[in-house]
Protein backbone atom coordinates (compact mmCIF):
# COMPACT_ATOMS: atom_id res chain seq x y z
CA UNK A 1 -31.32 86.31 61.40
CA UNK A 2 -30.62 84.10 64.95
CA UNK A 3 -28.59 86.28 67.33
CA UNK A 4 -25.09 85.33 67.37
CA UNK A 5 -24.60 83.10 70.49
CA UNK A 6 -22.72 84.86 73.29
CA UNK A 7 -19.62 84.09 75.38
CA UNK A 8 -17.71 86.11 78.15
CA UNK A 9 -14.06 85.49 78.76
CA UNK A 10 -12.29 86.74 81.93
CA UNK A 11 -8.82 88.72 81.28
CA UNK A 12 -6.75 85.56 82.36
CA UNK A 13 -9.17 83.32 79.82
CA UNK A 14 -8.97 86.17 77.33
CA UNK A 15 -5.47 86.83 77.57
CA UNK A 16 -4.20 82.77 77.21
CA UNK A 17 -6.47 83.67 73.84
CA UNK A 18 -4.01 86.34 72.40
CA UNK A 19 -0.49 85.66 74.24
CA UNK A 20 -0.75 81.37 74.47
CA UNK A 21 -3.44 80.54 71.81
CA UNK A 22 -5.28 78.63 73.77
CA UNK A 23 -7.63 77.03 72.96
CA UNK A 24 -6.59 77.69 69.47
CA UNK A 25 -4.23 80.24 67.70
CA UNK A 26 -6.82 83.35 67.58
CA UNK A 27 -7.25 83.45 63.75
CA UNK A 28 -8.26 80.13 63.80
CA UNK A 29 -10.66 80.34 66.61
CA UNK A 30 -12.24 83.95 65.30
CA UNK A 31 -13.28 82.02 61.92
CA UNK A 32 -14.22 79.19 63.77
CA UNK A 33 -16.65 81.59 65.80
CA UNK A 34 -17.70 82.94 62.83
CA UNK A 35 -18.69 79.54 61.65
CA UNK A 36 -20.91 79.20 64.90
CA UNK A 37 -22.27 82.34 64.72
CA UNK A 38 -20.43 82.86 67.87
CA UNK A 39 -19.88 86.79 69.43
CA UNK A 40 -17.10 87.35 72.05
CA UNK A 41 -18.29 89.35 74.59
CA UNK A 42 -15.61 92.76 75.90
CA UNK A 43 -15.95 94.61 79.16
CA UNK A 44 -13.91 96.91 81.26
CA UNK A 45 -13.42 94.08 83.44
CA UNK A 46 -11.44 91.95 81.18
CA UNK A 47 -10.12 94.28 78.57
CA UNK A 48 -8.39 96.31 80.91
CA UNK A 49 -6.16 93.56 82.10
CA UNK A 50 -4.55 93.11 78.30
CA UNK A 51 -2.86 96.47 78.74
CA UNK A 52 -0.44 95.93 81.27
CA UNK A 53 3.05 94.11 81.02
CA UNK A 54 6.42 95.52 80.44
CA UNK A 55 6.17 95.77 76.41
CA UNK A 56 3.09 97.71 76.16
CA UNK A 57 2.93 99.35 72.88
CA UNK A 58 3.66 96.20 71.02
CA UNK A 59 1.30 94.30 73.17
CA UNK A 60 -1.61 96.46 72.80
CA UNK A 61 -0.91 96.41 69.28
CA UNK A 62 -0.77 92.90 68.52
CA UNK A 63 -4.41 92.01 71.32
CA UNK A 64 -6.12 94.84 68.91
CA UNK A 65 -5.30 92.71 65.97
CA UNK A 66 -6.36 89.63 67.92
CA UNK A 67 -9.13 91.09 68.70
CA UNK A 68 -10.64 92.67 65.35
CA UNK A 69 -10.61 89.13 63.60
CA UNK A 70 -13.92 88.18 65.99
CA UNK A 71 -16.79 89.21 65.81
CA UNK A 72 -17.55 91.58 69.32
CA UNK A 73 -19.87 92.75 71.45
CA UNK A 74 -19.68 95.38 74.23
CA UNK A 75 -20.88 94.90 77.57
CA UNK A 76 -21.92 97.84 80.16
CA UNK A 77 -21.05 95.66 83.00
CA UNK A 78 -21.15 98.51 85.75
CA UNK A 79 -24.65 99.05 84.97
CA UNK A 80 -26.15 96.46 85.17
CA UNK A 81 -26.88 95.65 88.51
CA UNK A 82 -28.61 99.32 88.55
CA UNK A 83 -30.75 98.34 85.87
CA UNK A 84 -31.83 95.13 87.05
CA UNK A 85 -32.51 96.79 90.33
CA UNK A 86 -34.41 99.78 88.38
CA UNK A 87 -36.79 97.54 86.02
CA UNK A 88 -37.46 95.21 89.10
CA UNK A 89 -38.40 98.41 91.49
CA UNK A 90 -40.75 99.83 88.53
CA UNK A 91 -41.77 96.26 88.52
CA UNK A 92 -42.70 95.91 91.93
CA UNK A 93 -44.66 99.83 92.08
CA UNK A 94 -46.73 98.28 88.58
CA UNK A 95 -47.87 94.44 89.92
CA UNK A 96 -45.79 92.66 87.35
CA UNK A 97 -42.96 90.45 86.62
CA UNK A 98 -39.40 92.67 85.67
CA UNK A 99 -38.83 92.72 81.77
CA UNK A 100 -34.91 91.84 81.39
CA UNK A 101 -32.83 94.26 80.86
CA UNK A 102 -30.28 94.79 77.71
CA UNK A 103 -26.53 95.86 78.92
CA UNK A 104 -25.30 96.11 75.41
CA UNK A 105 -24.19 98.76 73.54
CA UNK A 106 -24.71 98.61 69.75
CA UNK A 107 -21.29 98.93 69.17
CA UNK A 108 -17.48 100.24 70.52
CA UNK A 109 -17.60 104.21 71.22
CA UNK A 110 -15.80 105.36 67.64
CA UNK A 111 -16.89 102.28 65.97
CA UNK A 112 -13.67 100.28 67.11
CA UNK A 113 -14.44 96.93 64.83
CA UNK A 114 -13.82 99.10 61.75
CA UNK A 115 -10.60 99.86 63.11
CA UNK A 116 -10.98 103.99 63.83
CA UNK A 117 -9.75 104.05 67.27
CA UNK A 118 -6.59 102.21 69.20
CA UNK A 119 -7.15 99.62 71.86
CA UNK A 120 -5.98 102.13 74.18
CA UNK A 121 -8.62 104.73 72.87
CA UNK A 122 -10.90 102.09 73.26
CA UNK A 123 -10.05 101.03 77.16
CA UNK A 124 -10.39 105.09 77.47
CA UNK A 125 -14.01 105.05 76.06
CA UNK A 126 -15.10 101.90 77.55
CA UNK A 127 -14.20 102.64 80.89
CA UNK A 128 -15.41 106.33 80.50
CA UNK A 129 -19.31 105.36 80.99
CA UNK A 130 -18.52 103.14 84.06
CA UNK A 131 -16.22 106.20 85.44
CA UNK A 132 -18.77 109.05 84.04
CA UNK A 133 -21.93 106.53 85.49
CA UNK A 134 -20.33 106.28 88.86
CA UNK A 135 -18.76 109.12 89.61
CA UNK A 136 -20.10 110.11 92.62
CA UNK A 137 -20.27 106.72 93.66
CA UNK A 138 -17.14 105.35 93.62
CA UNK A 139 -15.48 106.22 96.74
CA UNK A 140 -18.72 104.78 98.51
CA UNK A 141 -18.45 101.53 96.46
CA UNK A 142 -15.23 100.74 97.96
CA UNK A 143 -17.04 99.59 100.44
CA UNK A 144 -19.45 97.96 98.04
CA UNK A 145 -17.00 95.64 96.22
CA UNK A 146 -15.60 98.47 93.85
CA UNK A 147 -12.54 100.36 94.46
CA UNK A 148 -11.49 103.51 94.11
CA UNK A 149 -7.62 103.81 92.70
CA UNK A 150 -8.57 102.36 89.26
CA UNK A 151 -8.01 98.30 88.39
CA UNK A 152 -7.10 97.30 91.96
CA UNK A 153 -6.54 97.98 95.46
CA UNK A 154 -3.87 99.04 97.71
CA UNK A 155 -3.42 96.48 100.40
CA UNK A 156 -3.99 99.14 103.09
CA UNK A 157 -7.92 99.84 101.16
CA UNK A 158 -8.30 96.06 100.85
CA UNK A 159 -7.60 95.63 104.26
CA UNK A 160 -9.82 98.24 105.52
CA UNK A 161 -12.58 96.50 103.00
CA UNK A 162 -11.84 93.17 104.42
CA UNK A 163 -12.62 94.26 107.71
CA UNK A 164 -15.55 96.71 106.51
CA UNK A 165 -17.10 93.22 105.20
CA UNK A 166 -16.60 91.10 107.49
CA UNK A 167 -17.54 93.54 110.23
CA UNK A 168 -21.36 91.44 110.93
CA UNK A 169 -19.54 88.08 110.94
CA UNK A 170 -18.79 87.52 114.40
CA UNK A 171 -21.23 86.00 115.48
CA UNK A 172 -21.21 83.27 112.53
CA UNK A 173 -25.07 83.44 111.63
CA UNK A 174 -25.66 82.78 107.54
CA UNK A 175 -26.82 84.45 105.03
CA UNK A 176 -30.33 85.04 105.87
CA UNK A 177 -33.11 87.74 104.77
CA UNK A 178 -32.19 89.94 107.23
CA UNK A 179 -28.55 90.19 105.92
CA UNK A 180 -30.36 90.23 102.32
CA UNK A 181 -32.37 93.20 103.41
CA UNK A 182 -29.37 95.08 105.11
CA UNK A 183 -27.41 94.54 100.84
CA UNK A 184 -30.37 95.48 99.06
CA UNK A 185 -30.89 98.52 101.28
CA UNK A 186 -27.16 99.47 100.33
CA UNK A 187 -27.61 99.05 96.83
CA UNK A 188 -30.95 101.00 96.91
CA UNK A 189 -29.26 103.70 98.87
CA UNK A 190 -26.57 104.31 96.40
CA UNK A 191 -28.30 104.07 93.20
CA UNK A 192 -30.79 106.41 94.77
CA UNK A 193 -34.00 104.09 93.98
CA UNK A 194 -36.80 103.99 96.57
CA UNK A 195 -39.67 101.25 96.28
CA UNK A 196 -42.20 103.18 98.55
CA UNK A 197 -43.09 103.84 101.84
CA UNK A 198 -41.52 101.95 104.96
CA UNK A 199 -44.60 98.84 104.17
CA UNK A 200 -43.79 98.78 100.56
CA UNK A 201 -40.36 98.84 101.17
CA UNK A 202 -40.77 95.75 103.87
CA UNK A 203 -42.93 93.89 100.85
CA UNK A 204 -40.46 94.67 98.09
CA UNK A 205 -37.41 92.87 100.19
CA UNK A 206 -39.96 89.76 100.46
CA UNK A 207 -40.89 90.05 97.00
CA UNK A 208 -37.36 90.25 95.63
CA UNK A 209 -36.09 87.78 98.09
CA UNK A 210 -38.47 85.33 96.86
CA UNK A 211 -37.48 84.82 93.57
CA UNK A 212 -34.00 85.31 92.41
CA UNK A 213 -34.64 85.95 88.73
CA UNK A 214 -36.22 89.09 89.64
CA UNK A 215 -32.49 90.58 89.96
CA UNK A 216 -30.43 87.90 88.18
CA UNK A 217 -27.13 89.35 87.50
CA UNK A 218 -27.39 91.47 90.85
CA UNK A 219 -29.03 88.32 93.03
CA UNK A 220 -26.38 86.07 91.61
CA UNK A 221 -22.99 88.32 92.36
CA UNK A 222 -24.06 89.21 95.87
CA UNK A 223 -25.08 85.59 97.03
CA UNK A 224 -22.30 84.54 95.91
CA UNK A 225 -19.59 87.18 97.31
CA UNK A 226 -21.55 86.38 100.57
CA UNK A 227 -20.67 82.82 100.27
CA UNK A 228 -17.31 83.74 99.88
CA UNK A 229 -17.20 85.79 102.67
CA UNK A 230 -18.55 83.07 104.70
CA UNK A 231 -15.71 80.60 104.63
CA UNK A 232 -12.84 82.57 103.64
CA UNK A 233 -11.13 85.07 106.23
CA UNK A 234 -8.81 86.14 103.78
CA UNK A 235 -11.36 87.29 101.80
CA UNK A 236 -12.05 89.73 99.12
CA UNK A 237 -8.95 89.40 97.57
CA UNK A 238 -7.86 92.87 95.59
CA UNK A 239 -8.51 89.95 92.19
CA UNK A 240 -11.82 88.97 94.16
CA UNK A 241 -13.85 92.47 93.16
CA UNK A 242 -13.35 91.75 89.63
CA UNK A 243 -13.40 88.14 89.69
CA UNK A 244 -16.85 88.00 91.63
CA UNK A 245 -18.45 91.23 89.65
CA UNK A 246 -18.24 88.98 86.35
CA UNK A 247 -21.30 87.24 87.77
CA UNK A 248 -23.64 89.82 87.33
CA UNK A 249 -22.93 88.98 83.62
CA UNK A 250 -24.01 85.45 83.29
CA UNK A 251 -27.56 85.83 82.66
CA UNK A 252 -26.25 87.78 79.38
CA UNK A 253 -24.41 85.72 77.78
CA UNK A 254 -25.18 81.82 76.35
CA UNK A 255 -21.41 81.05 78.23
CA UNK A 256 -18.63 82.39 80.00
CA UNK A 257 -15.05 81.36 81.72
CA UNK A 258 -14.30 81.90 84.98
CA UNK A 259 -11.72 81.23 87.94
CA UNK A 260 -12.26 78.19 89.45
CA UNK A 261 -12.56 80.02 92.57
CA UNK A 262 -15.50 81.99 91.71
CA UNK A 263 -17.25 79.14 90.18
CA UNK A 264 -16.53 77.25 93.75
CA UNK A 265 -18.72 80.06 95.87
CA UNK A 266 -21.30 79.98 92.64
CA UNK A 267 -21.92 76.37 92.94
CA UNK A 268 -22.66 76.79 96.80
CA UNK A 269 -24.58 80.45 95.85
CA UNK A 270 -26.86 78.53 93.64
CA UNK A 271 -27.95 75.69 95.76
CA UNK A 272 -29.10 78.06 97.78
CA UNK A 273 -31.17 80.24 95.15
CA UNK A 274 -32.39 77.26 93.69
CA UNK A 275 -34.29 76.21 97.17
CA UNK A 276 -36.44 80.15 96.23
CA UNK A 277 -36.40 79.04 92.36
CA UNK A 278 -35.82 75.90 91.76
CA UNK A 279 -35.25 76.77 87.99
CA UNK A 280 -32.91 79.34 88.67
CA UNK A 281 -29.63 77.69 86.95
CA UNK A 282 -26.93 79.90 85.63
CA UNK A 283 -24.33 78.28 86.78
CA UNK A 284 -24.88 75.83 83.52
CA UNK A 285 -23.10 78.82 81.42
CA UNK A 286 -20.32 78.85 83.85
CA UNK A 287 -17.41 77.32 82.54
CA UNK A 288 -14.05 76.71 84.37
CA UNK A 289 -11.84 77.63 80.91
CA UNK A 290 -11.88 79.08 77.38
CA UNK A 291 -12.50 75.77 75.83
CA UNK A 292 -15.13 74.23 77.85
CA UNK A 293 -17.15 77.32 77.61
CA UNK A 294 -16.65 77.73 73.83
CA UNK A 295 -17.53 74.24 72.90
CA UNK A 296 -20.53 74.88 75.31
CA UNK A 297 -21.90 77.33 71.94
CA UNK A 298 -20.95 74.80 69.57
CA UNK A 299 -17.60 75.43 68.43
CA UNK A 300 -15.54 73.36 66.42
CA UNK A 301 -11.93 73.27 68.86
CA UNK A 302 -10.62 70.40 67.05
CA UNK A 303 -6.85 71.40 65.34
């Protein structure tokens, strides 16, 4: 049987879905998915967002419903720029090319589809392997474009990030390997993975510089939070963690929505990846709404 084709929808593209039905009411569009053999893709990152508002209970209820009538996949979207990173290490150590990675999980912790657990049981469980994962990460990763008091920042911690970020800009240089070298090393550091000696360690920044598919997800997310940081002062934005974390989804998934914001800093991200790999597109699953990326996998969105 041909895997169902996949498509991510941020929270504000997921919840237009269930509260606007847009594109279409959401039992239309979950047999019209069905009819494409179409899977809508659930992380932390935009299933958390469904449970706030004033008239919880009822809300939750009623996105649950919404929900159930599609077919679903989970994502482990905090993992996977460890993985990627992992794989392409053992990679490196072995003389090959990385294998990719799977970030799914077979299904929702207490089978959620078949209807065992409520949506808040489910946001519990979901975010309980990116909480359990990185525990004793998190308050470093606040300084790593993760936060530390749940979904969101206080504007005193996203000013302090802000200037933690933007600390090496002063001097206006762009993103080069150097400032590649300094992220990876980071990253490396805090998910406790070491390519070799100093000399391997100098060849393995090379070698992952050198072709961005290597680390897609990962490679993709940080290139473009740079290029963010690189034109916009303001910037990150407490909406700007999430927002820019999606990328390290898009090589998962056949399409995907996303802020025109983020898709902005992509565009100019992957120009520049493209001049290491020319073939290196995933911006061509990025989509700018719910229906452009949807019709992307073939569904029917006519009413």
């Amino acid at each position: 049987m041909t895997r169902s084709a996949r498509v991510f929808l941020d929270t504000n593209a997921l919840n237009d879905l269930l509260n606007r039905d847009e594109p279409l009411p959401p039992p239309v569009l979950a047999e019209r998915c069905r009819l494409a053999n179409v899977e809508l893709v659930l992380a932390f990152s935009n299933v958390a967002g469904l449970i706030d508002g004033d008239e919880r209970s009822m809300s939750v209820a009623e996105h649950a419903v919404g929900l159930q009538r599609f077919s679903l996949g989970y994502i482990r979207h905090a993992v996977i720029p460890e993985s990627e990173l992992r794989e392409a290490v053992s990679a490196f150590r072995e003389g090959r090319e990385p294998q990719a990675i799977d970030p799914y999980a077979e299904a929702f912790y207490g089978d959620y589809e078949a209807g065992s657990d409520t949506f808040d049981d489910v946001i519990l469980k979901i975010d309980a392997e990116r909480t359990l994962r990185f525990a004793g990460l998190r308050q470093q990763l606040l300084y790593l474009l993760a936060d530390k008091h749940g979904f969101g920042l206080s504007e005193e911690d996203e000013q302090r990030l802000r200037a933690s970020l933007h600390g090496d800009r002063e001097s206006g240089a762009m993103w080069d390997k150097e400032k590649f070298r300094k992220a990876l090393e980071r990253w490396l550091q805090l998910t406790q993975l070491h390519p070799g000696d100093e000399a391997a360690g100098e060849r393995f920044v090379d070698w992952l510089f050198d072709k961005p598919s290597r680390a897609p997800g990962w490679r993709f997310f940080v290139e473009s939070f740079e290029a963010l940081l690189s034109e916009d002062e303001e910037a990150p934005t407490r909406t700007d963690i999430y927002d820019f974390s999606n990328l390290t989804i898009v090589p998962y998934v056949e399409a995907m929505a996303l802020p025109a914001r983020v898709v902005n800093f992509a565009a100019k991200a992957q120009r520049r990846l493209m001049r290491r790999e020319e073939d290196f597109d995933a911006l061509a699953r990025v989509h700018q709404d719910c229906a452009s990326a949807l019709r992307a996998v073939g569904v029917d969105l006519s009413r």
